[in-house]
Protein backbone atom coordinates (compact mmCIF):
# COMPACT_ATOMS: atom_id res chain seq x y z
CA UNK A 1 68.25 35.00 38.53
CA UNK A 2 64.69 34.53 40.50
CA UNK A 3 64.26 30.62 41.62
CA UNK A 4 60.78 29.24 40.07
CA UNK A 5 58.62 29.46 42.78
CA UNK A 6 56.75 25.98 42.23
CA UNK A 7 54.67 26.94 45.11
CA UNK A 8 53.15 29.50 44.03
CA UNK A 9 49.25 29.71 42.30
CA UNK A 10 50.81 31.45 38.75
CA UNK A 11 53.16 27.65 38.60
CA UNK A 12 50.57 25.04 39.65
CA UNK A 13 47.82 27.09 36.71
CA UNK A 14 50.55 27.17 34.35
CA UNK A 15 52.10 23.61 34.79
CA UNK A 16 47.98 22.21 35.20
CA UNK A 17 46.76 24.07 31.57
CA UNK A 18 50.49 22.49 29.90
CA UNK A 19 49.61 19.07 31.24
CA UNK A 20 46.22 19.27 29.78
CA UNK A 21 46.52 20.36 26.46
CA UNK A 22 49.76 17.33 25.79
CA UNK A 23 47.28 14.95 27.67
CA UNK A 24 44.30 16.21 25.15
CA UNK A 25 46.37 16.29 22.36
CA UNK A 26 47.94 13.33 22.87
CA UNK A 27 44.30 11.44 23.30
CA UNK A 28 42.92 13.26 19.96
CA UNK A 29 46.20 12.37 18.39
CA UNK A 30 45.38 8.30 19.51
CA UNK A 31 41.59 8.66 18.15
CA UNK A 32 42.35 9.96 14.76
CA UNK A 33 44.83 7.17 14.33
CA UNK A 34 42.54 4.34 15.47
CA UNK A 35 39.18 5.92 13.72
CA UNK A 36 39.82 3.51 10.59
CA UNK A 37 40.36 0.52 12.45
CA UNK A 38 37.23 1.38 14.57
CA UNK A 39 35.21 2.39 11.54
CA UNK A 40 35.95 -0.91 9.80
CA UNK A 41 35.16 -2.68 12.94
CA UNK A 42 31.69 -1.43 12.95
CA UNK A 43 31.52 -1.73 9.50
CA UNK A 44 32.30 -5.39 10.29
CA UNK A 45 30.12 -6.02 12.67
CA UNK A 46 26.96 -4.28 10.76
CA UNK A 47 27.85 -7.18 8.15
CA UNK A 48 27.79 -9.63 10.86
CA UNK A 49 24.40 -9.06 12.29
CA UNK A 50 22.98 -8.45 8.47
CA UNK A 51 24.69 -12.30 8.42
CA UNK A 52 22.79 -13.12 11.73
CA UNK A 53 19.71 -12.29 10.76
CA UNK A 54 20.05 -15.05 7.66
CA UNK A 55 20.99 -17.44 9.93
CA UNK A 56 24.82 -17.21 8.80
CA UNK A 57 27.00 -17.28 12.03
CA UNK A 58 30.02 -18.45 13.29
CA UNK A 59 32.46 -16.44 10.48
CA UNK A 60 35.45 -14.56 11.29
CA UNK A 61 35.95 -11.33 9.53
CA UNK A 62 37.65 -12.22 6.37
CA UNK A 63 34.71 -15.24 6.01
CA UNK A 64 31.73 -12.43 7.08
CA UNK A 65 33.61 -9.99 4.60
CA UNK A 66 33.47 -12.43 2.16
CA UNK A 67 30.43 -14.30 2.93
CA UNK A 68 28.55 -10.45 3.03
CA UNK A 69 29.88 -9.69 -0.09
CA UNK A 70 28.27 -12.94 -1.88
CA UNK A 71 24.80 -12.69 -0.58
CA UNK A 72 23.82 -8.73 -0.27
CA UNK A 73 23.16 -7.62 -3.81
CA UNK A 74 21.68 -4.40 -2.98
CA UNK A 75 21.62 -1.83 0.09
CA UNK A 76 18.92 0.55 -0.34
CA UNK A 77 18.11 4.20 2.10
CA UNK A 78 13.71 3.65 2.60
CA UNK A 79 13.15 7.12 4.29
CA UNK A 80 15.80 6.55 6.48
CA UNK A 81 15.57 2.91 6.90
CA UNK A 82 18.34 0.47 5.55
CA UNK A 83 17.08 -2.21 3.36
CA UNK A 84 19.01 -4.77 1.99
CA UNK A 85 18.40 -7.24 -1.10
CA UNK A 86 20.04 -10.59 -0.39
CA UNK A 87 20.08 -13.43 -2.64
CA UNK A 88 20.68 -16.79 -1.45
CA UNK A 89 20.43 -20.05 -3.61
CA UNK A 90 18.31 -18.08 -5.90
CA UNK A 91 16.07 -16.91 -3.46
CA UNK A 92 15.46 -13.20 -2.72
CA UNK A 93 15.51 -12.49 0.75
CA UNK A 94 14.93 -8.76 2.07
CA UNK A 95 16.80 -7.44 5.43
CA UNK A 96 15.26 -4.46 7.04
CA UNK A 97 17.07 -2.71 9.91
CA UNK A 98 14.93 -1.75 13.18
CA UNK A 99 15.51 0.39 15.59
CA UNK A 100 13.26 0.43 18.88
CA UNK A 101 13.56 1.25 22.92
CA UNK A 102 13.72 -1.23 25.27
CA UNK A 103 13.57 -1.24 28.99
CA UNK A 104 16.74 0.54 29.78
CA UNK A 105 18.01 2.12 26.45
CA UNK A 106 18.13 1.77 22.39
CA UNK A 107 17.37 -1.47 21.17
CA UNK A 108 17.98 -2.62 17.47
CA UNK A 109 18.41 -5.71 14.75
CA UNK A 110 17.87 -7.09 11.20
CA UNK A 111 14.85 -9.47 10.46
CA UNK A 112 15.16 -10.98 6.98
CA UNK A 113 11.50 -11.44 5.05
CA UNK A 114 11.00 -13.70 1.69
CA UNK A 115 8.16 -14.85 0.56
CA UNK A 116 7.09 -18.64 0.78
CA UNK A 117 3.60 -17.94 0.75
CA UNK A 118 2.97 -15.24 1.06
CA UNK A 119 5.64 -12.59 3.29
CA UNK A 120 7.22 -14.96 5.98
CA UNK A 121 10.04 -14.07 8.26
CA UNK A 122 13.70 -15.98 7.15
CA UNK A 123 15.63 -14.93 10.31
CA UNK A 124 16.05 -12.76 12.80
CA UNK A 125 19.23 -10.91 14.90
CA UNK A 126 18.69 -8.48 17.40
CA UNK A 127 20.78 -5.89 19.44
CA UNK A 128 20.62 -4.02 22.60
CA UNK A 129 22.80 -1.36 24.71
CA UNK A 130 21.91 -1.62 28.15
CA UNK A 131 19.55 -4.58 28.81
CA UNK A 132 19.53 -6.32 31.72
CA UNK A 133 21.90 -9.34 31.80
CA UNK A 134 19.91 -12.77 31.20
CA UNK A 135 16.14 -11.33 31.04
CA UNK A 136 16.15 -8.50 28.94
CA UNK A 137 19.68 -9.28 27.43
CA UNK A 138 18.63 -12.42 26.30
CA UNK A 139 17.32 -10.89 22.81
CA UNK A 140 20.76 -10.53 21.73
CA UNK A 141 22.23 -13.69 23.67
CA UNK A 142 19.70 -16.10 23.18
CA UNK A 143 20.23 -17.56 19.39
CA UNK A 144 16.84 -20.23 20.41
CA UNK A 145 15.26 -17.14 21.01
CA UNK A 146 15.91 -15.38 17.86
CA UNK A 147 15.12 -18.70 16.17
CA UNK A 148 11.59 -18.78 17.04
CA UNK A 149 11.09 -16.04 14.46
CA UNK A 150 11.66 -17.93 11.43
CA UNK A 151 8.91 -19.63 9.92
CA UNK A 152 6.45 -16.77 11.30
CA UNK A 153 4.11 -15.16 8.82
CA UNK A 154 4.34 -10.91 8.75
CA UNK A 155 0.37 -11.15 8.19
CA UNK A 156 -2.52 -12.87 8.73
CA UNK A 157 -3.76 -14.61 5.98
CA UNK A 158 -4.60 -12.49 2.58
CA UNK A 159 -4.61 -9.65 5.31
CA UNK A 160 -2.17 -7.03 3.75
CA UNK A 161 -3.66 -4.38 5.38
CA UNK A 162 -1.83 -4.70 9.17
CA UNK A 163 1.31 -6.48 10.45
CA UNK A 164 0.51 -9.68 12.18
CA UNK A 165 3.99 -10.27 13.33
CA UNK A 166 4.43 -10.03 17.20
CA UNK A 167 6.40 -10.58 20.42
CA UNK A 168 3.06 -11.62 22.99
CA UNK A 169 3.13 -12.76 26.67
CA UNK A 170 0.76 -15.29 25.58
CA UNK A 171 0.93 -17.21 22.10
CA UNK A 172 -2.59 -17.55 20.33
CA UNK A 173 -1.65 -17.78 16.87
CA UNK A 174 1.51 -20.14 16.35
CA UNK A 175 1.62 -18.80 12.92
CA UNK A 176 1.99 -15.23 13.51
CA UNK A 177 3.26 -14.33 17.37
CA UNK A 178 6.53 -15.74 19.34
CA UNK A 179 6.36 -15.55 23.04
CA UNK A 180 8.11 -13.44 25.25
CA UNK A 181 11.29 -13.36 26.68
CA UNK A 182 10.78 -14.88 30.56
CA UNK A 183 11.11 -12.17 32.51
CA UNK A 184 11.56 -9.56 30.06
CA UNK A 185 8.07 -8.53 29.53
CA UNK A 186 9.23 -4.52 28.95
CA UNK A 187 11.63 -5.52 26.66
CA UNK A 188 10.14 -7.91 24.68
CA UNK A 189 6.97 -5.00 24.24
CA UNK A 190 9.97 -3.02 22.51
CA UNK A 191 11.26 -5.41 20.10
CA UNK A 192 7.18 -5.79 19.18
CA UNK A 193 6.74 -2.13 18.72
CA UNK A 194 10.24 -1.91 17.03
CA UNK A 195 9.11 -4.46 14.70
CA UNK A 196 5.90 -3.05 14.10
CA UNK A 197 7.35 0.51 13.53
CA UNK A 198 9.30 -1.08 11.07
CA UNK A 199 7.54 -3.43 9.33
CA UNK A 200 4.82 -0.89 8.64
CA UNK A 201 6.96 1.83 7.27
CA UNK A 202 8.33 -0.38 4.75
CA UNK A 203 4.52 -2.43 4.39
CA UNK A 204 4.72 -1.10 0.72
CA UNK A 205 7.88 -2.86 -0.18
CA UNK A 206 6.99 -5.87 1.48
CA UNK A 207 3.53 -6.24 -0.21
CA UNK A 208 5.04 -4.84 -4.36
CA UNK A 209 7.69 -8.06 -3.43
CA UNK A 210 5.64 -10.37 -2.66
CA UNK A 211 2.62 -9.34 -5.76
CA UNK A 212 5.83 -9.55 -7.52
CA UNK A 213 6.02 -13.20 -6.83
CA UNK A 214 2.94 -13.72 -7.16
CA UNK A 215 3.21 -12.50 -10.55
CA UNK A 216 6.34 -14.84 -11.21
CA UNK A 217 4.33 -17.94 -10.08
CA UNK A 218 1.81 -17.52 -12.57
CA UNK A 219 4.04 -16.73 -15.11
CA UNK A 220 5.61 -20.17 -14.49
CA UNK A 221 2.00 -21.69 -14.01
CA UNK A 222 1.52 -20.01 -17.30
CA UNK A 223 2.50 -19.21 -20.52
CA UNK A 224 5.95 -19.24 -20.03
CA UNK A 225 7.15 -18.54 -23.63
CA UNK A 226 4.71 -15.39 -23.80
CA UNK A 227 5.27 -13.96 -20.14
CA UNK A 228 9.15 -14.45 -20.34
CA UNK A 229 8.76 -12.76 -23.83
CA UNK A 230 7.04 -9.67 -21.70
CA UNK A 231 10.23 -9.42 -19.90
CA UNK A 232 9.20 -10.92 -16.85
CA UNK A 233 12.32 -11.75 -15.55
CA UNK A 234 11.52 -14.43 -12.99
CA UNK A 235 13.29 -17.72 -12.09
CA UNK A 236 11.06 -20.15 -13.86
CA UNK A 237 12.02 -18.19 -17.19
CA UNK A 238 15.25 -19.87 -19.35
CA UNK A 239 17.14 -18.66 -22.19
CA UNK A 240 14.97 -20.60 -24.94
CA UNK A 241 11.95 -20.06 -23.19
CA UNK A 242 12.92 -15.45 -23.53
């Protein structure tokens, strides 16, 4: 019987393509069985952020599980963009998801609206993939940051024509702009175009919500027996009053 040559170019191809094809399948064989645990993981963390941007932090993942399941009442598809209809202590709050570019890559987040006179940002989470550690980084590390977005007003007065909202170098309307992140000027222009992009595909939504609280006001300010009776079902309307 002929020794193996293991010397020889036929051996080293033949014992190279063997050890690639157990290494591959070995590696495909290690994805498939950690896909679920990855796919709930980003499933998880989706819910987190959604949290973030309602200014719910700090839960594990049984707690943000739990926690997401209370609050988000309805997730909606808007022409691609995920919506979501929160509801917390009787107030309807409404997440849109944003996606943008920043400096070095994709940037993204959640910024919860409701309307307290008139459309006025609740919170605000946002994400990044490659930013620059503390400058452009700081959208997703700084929580003060993010803070500075609650309170703001999506537009200008009765103006429901163009988004007010914005990210500026220099702050000239406290009620509608945040300022920069220092040293982040190229990133913080992307989170104001992201928001922008966003804000205006959805500017519909946003405006039909808040005429329909309008609408609930009055009713309150109203004739509540005869607007309840018109199935207006707002919060100011009670069983005796329907």
């Amino acid at each position: 019987m002929a020794k193996l040559n293991t010397n020889s170019n036929a051996y080293i191809i033949i014992y190279s393509t063997i050890l690639v094809v157990v290494v591959a399948f070995l590696l495909a064989f290690v994805y498939q069985a950690l896909k679920p645990m990855q796919d709930a993981n980003v499933a998880l963390d989706v819910k987190k952020q959604i949290l973030y941007s309602l200014n719910i932090r700090d839960l594990d993942g049984a707690e943000a599980e739990a926690k997401y399941a209370e609050v988000v009442k309805e997730e909606k598809d808007v022409d691609g963009q995920k919506v979501y209809i929160c509801n917390i202590d009787q107030e309807e709050i409404c997440v849109i998801s944003l996606k943008g570019m920043g400096l070095w890559g994709g940037i993204s987040g959640y910024i919860a609206i409701h309307n307290e006179d008139g459309p006025t940002v609740y919170g605000a989470y946002f994400n990044h993939e490659s930013e620059t550690a503390g400058l452009g980084a700081e959208i997703k590390d700084s929580q003060a940051w993010q803070e500075k977005f609650i309170g703001k007003k999506v537009f200008k007065g009765d103006d429901y024509g163009q988004i007010a909202l914005s990210v500026v170098k220099k702050v000239e309307d406290p009620e509608t702009q945040v300022d920069c992140v220092t040293g982040a000027t190229l990133t913080s222009n992307g989170v104001n175009d992201m928001l922008h992009a966003g804000l205006k595909s959805l500017m519909h939504e946003i405006q039909s919500a808040a005429s329909e609280i309008q609408n609930s006001a009055d009713c309150c300010d109203g004739d509540k027996p005869a607007c309840c009776a018109d199935e207006k079902k707002d919060s100011c309307c009670t069983a005796q009053d329907r």
